[in-house]
N, C-alpha and C. Protein backbone atom coordinates (compact mmCIF):
# COMPACT_ATOMS: atom_id res chain seq x y z
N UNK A 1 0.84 -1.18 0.00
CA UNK A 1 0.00 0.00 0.00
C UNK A 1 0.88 1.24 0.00
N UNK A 2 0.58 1.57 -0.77
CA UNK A 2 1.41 3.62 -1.07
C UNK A 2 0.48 4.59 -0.46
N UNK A 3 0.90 5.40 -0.02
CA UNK A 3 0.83 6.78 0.24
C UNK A 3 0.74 7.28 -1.09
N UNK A 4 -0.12 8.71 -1.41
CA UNK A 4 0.14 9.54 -2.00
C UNK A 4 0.57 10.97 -1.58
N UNK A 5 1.27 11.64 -1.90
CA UNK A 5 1.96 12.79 -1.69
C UNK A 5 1.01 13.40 -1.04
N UNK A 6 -0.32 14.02 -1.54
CA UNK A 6 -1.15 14.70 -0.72
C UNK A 6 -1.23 14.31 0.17
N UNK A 7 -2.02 12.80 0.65
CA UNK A 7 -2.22 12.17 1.74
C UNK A 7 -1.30 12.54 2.68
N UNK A 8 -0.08 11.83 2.60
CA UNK A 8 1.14 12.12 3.30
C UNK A 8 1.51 13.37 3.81
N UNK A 9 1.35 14.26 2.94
CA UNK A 9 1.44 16.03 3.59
C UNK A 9 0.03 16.27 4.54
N UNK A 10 -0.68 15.57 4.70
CA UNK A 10 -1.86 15.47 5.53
C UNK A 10 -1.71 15.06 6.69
N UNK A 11 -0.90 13.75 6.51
CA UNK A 11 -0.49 13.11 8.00
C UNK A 11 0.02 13.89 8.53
N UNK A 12 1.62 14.11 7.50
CA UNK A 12 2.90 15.00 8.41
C UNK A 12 1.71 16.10 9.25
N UNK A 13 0.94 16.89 8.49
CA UNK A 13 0.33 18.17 9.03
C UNK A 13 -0.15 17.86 10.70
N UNK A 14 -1.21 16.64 10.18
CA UNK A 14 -1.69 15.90 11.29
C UNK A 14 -0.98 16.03 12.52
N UNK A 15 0.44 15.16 12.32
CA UNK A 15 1.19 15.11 13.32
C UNK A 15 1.94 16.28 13.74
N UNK A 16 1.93 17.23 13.19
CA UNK A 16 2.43 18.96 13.31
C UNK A 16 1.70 19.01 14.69
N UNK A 17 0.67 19.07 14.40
CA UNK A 17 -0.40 19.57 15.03
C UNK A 17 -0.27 19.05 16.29
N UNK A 18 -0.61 17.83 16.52
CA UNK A 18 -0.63 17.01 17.18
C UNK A 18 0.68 17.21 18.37
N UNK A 19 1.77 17.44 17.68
CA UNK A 19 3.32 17.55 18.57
C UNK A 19 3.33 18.91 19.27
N UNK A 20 2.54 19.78 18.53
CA UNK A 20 2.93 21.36 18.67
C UNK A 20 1.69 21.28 20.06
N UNK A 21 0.54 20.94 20.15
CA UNK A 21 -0.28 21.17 21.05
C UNK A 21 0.03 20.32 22.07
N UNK A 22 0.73 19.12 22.30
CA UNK A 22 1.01 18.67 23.39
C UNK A 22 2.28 19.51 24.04
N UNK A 23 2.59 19.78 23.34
CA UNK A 23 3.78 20.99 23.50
C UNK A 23 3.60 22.23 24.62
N UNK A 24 2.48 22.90 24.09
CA UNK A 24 1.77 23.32 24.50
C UNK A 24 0.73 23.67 25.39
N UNK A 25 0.52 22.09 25.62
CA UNK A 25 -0.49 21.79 26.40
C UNK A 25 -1.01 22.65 27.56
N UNK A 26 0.05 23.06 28.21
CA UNK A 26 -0.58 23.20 29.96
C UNK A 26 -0.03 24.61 30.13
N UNK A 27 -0.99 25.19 31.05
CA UNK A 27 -0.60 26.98 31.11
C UNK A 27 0.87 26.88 31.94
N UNK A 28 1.51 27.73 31.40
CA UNK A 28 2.58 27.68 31.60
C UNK A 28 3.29 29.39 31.87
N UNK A 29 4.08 29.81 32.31
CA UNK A 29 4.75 30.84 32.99
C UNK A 29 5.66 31.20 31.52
N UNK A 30 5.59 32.74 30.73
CA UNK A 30 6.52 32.72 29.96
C UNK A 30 7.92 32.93 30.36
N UNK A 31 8.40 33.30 31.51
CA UNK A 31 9.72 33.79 31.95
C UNK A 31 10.00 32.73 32.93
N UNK A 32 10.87 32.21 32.59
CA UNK A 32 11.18 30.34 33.89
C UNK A 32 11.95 30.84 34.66
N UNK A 33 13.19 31.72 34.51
CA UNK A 33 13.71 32.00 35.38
C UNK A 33 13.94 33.92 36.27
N UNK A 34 14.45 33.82 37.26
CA UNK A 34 14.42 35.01 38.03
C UNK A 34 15.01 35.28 39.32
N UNK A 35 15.98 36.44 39.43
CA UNK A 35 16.36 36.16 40.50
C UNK A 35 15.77 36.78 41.69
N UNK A 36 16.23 36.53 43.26
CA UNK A 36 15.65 37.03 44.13
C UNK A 36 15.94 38.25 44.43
N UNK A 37 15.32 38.79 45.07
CA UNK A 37 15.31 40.47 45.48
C UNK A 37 15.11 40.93 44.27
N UNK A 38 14.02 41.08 42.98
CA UNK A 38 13.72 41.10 42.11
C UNK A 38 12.42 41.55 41.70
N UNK A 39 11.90 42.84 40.66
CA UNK A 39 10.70 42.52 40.34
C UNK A 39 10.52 41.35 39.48
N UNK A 40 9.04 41.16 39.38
CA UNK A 40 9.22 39.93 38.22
C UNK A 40 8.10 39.95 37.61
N UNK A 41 7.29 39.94 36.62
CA UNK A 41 6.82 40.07 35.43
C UNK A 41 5.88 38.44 35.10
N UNK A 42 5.01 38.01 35.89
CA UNK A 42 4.53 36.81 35.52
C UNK A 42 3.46 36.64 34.60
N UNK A 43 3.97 36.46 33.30
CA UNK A 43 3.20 36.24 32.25
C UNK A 43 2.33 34.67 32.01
N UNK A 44 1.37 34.54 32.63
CA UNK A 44 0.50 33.11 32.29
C UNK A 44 0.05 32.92 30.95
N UNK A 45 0.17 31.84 30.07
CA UNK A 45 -0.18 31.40 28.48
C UNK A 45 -0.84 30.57 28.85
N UNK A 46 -2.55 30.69 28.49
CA UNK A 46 -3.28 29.56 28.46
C UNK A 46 -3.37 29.74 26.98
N UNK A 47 -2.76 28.11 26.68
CA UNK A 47 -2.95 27.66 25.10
C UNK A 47 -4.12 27.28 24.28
N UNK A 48 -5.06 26.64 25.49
CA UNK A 48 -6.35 25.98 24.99
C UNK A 48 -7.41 26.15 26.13
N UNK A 49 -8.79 25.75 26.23
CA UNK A 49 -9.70 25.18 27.30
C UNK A 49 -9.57 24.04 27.44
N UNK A 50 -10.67 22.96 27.88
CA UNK A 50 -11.28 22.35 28.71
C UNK A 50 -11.77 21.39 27.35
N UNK A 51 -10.83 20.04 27.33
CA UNK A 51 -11.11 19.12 26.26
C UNK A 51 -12.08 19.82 25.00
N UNK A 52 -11.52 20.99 24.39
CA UNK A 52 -12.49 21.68 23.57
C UNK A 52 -13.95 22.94 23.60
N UNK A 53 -14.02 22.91 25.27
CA UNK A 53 -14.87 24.06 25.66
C UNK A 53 -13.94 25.33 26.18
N UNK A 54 -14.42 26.27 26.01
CA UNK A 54 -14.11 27.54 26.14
C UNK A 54 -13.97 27.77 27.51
N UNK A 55 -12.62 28.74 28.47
CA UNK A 55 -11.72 29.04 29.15
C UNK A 55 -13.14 30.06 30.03
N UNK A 56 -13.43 30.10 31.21
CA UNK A 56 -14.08 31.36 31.50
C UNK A 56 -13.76 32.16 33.05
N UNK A 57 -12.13 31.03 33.36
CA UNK A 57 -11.73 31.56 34.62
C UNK A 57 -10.49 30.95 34.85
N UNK A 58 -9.51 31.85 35.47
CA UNK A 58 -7.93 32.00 35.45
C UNK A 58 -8.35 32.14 36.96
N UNK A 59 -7.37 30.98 37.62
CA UNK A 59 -7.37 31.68 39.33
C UNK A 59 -5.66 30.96 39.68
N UNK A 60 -5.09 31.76 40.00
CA UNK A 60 -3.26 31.66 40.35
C UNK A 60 -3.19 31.64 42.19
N UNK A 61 -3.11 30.81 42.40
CA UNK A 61 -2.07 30.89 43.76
C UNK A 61 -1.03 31.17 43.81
N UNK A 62 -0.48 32.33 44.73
CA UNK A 62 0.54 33.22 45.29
C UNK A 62 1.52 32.39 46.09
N UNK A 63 2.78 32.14 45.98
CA UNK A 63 3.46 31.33 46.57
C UNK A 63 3.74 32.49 47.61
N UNK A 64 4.14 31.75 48.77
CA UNK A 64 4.43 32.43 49.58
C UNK A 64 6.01 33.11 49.19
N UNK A 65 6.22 34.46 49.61
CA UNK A 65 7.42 35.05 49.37
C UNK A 65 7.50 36.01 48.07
N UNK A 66 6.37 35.75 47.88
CA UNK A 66 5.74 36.68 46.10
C UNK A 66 5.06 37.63 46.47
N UNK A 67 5.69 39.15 46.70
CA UNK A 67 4.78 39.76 47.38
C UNK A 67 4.79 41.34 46.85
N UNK A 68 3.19 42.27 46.37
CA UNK A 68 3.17 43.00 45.89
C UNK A 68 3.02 43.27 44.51
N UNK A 69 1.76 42.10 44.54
CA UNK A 69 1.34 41.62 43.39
C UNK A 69 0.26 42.50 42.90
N UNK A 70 0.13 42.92 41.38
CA UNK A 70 -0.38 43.87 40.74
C UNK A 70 -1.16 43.01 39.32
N UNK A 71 -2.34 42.61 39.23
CA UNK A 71 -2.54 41.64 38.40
C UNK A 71 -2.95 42.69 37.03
N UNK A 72 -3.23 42.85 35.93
CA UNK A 72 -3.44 43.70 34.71
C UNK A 72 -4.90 42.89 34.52
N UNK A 73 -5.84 44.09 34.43
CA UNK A 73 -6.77 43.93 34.27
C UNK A 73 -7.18 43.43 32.74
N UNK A 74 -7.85 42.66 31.92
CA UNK A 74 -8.29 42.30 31.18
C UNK A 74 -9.92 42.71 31.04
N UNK A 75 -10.06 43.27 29.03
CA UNK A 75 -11.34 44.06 28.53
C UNK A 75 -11.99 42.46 28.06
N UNK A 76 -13.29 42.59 29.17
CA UNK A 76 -14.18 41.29 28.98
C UNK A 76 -14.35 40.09 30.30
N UNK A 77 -13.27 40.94 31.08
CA UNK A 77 -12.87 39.95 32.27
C UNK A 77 -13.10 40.53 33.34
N UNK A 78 -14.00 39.88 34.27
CA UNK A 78 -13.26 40.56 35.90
C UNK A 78 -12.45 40.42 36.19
N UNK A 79 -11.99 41.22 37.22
CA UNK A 79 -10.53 40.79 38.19
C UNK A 79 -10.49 41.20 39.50
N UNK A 80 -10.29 39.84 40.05
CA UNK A 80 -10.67 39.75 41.88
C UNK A 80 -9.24 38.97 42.60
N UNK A 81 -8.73 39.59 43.46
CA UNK A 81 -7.54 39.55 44.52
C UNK A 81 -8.02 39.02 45.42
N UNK A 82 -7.44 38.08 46.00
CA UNK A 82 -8.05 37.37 47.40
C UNK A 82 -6.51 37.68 48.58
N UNK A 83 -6.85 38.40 49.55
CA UNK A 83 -5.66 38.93 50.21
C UNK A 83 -5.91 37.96 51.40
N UNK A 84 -4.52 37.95 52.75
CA UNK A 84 -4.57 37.52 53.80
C UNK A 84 -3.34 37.81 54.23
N UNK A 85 -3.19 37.21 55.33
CA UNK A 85 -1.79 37.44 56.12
C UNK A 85 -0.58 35.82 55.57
N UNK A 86 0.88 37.08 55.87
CA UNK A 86 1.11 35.77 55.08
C UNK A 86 2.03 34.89 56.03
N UNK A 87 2.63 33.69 56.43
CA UNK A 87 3.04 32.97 57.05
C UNK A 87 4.35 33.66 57.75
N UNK A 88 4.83 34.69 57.23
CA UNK A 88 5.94 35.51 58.07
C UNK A 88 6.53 36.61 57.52
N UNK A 89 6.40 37.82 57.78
CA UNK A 89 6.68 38.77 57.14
C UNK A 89 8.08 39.09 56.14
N UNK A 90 8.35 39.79 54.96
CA UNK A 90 8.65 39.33 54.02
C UNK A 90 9.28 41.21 53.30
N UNK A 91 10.84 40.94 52.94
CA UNK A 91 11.15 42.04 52.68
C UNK A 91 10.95 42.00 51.28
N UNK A 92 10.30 43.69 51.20
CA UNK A 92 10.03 44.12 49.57
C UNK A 92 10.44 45.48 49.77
N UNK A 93 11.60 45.73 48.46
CA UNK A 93 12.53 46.96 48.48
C UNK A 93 12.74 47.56 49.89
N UNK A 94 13.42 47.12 51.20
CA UNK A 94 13.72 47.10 51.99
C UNK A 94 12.54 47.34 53.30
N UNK A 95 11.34 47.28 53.32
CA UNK A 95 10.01 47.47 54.23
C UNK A 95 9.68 45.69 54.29
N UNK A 96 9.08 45.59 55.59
CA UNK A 96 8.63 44.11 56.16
C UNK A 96 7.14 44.47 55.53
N UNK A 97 6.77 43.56 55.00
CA UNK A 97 4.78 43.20 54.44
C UNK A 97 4.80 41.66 54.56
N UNK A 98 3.80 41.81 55.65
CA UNK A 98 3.34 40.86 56.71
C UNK A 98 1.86 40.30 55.67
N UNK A 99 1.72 40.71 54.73
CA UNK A 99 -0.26 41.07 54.23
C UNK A 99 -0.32 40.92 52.88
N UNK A 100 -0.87 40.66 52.57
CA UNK A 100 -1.20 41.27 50.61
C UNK A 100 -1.64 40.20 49.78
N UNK A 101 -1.51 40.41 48.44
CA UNK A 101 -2.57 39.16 47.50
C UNK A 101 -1.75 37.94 47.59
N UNK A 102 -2.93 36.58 47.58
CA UNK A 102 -2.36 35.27 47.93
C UNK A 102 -3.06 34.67 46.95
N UNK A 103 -4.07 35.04 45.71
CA UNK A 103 -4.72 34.33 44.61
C UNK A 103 -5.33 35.79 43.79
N UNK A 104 -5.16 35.12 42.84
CA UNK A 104 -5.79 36.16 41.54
C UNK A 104 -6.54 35.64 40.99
N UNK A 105 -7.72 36.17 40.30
CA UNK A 105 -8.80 35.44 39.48
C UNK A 105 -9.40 36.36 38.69
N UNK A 106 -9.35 35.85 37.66
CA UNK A 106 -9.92 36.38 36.51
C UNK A 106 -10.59 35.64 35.73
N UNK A 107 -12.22 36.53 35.77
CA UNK A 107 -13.66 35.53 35.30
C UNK A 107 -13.69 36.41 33.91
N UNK A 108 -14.53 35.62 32.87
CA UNK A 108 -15.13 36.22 31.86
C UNK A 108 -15.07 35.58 30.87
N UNK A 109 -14.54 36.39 29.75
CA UNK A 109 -13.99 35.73 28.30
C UNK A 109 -15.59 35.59 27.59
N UNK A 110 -15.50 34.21 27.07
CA UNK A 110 -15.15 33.29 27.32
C UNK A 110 -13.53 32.93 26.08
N UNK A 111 -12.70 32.95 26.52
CA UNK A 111 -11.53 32.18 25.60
C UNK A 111 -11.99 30.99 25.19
N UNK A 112 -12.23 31.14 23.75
CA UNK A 112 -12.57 29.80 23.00
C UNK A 112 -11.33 28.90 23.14
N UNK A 113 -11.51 27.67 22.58
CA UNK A 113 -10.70 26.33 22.95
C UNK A 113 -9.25 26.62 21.88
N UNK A 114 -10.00 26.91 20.38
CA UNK A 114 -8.85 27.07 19.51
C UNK A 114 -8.18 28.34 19.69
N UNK A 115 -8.60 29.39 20.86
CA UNK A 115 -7.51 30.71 20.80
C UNK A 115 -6.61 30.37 22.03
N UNK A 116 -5.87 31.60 22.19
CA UNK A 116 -5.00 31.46 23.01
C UNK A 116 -4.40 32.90 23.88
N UNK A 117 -4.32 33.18 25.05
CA UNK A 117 -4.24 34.10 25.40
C UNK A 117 -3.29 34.10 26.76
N UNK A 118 -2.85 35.70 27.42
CA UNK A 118 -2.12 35.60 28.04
C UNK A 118 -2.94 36.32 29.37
N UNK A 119 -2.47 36.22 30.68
CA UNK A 119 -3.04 36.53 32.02
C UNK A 119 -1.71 36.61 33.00
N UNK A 120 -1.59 38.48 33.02
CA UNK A 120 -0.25 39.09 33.45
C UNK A 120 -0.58 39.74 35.03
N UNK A 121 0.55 40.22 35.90
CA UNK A 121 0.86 40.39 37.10
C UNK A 121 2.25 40.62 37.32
N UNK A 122 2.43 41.78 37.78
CA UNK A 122 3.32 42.15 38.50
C UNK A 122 4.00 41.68 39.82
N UNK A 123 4.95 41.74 40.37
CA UNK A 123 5.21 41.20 42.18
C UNK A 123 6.59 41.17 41.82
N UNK A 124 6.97 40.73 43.38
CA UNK A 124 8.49 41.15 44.01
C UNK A 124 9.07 39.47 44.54
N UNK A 125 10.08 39.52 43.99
CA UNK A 125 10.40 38.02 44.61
C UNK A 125 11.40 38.43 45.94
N UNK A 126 10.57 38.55 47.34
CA UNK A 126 11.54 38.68 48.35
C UNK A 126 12.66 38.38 48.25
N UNK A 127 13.40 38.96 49.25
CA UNK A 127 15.00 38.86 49.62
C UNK A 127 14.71 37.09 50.07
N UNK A 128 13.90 36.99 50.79
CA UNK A 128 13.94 35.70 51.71
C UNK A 128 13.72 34.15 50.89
N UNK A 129 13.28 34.49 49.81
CA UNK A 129 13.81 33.48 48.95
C UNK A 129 14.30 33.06 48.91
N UNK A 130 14.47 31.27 48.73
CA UNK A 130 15.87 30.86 48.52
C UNK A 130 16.25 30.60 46.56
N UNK A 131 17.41 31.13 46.22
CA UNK A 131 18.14 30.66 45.10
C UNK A 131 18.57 29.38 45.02
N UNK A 132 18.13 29.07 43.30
CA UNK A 132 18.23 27.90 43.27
C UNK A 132 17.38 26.85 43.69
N UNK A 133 16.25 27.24 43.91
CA UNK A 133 15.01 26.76 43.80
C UNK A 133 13.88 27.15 42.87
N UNK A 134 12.80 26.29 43.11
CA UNK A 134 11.97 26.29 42.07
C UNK A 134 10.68 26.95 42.78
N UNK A 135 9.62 28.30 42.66
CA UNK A 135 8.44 28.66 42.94
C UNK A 135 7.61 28.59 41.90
N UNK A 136 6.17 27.07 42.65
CA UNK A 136 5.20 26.94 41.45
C UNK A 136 4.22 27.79 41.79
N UNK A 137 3.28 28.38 41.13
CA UNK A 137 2.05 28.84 41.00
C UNK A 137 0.89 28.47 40.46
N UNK A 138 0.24 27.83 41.08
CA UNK A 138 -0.58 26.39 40.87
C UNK A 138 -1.74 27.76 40.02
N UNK A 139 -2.13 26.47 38.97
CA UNK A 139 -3.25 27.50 38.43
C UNK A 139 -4.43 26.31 38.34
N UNK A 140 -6.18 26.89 38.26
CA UNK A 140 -7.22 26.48 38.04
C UNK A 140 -7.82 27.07 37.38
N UNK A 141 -7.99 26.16 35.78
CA UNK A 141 -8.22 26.61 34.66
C UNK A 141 -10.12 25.94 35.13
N UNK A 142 -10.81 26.97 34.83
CA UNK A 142 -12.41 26.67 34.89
C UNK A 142 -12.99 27.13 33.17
N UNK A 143 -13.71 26.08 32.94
CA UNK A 143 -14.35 26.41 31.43
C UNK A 143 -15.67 26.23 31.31
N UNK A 144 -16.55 26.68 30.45
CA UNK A 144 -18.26 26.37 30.73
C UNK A 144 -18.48 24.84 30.68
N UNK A 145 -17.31 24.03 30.07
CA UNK A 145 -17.84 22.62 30.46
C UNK A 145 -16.05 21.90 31.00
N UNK A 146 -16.53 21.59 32.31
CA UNK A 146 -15.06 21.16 33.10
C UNK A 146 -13.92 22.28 33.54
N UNK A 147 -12.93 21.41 34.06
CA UNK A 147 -12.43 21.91 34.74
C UNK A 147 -10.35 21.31 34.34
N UNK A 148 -9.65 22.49 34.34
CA UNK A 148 -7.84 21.54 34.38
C UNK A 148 -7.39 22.62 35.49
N UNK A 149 -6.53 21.73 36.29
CA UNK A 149 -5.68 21.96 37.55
C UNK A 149 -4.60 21.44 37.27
N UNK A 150 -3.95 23.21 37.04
CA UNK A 150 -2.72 23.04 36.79
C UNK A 150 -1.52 23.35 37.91
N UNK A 151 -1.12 22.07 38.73
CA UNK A 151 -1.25 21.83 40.51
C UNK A 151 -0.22 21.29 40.71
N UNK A 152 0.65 20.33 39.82
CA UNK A 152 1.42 19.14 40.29
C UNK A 152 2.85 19.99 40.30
N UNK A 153 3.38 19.86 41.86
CA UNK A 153 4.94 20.10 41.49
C UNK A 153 5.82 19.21 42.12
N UNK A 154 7.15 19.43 41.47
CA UNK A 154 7.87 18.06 41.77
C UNK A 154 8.46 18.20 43.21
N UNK A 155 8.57 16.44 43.45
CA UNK A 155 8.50 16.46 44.70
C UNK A 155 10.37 16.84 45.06
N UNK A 156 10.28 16.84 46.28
CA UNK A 156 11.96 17.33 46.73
C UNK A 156 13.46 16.57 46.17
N UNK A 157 12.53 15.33 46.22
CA UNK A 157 13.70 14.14 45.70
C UNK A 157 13.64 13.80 44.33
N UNK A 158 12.70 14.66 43.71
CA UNK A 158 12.57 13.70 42.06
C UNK A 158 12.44 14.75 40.90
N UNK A 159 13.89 15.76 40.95
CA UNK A 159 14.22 17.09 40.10
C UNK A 159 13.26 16.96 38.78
N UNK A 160 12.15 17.47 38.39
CA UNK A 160 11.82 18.09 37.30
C UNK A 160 10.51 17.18 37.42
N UNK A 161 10.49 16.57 38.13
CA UNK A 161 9.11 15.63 38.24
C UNK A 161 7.53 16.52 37.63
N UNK A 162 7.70 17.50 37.82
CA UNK A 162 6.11 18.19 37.44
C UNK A 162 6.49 18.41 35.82
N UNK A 163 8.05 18.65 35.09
CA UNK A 163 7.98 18.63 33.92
C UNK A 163 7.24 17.39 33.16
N UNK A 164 7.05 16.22 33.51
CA UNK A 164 6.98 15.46 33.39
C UNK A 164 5.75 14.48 33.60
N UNK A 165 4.90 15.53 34.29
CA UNK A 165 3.24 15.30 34.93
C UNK A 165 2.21 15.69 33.52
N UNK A 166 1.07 15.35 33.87
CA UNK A 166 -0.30 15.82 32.62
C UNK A 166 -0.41 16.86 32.88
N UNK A 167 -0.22 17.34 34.34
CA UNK A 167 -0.64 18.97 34.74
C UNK A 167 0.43 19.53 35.96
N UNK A 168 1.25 19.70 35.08
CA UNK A 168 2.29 20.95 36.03
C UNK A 168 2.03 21.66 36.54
N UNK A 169 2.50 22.31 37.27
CA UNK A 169 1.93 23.99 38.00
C UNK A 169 2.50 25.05 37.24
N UNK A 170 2.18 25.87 36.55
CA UNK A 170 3.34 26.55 36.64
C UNK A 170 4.60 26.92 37.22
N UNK A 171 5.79 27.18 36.76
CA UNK A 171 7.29 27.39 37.76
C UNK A 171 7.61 28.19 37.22
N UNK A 172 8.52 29.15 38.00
CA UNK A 172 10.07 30.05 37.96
C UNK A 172 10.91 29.57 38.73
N UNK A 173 12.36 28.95 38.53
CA UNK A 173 13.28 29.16 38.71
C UNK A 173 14.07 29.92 39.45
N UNK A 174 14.30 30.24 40.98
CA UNK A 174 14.94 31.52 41.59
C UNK A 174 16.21 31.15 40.96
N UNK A 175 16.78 32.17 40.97
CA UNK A 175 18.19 32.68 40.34
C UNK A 175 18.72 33.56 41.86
N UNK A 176 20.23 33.24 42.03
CA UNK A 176 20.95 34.35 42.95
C UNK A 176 20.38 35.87 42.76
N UNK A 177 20.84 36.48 43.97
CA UNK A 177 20.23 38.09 44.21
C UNK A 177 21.07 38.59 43.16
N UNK A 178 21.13 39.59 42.20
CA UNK A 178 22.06 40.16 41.35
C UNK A 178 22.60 41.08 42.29
């Protein structure tokens, strides 16, 4: 049995596709790495929804030590901060903040399945950070039909383990204080 040329440029396409979206797959952090005592710029890429339904809520957990967070409002979206106290007060540009945002959420859209969009925030990666570690920011992708939790990070003993999961958390990379 032969292939014909068309056919075949069909598959290859097929499998384009196919490689590039698993690729893709899971919301992911555009900047991996960063160092401490640092602003930092957290750009979220959701690539797709919800096995084919449309995206209608972004909600980020705040790692602890991420502090002075400024989320960018989005036209079509709400945007709601969930604040509290945080497990031990925490230097940002030399002042202790004991307080401030610990989840971001952003409702609306709806982001269809085949677009793709980004969900930005500002913040400070404390002094108290450690370098050379990894901070995830677990995200919960909600869509008008289902739900992806993007949650899993690797465990202490098994380096890159969430690269390697269906649903990573998002990560950055601390980098030394410059």
């Amino acid at each position: 049995m032969s292939i014909s040329a068309p056919s075949f440029r069909a598959v290859l396409g097929m499998a384009a596709v196919l490689f590039t979206s698993s690729a893709l797959a899971h919301v992911s952090l555009q900047t991996k790495q960063a160092p401490v005592g640092s602003s930092y710029k957290a750009v979220l890429t959701v690539p797709h929804g919800c096995k084919g339904s449309a995206t209608t809520k972004i909600r980020v957990r705040i790692p602890e030590g991420v502090v002075g967070i400024k989320p960018q409002p989005k036209a079509g979206w709400t945007l709601e901060t969930v604040k509290g106290d945080y497990k031990q007060p925490y230097t940002r540009w030399g002042a202790k903040v004991s307080s401030g945002v610990q989840e971001v959420v952003w409702a609306g859209g709806p982001l269809q399945d085949e677009h793709y969009d980004e969900f930005v925030f500002i913040s400070y990666l404390s002094d108290e950070l450690q370098p050379d570690s990894t901070l995830y920011f677990p995200v919960i992708q909600e869509c008008e039909q289902g739900v992806e939790r993007w949650i899993d990070q690797a465990a202490t003993n098994k380096k890159d383990a969430a690269d390697h999961s269906d649903a990573p958390a998002p990560s950055v990379q601390l980098l030394p204080k410059p």
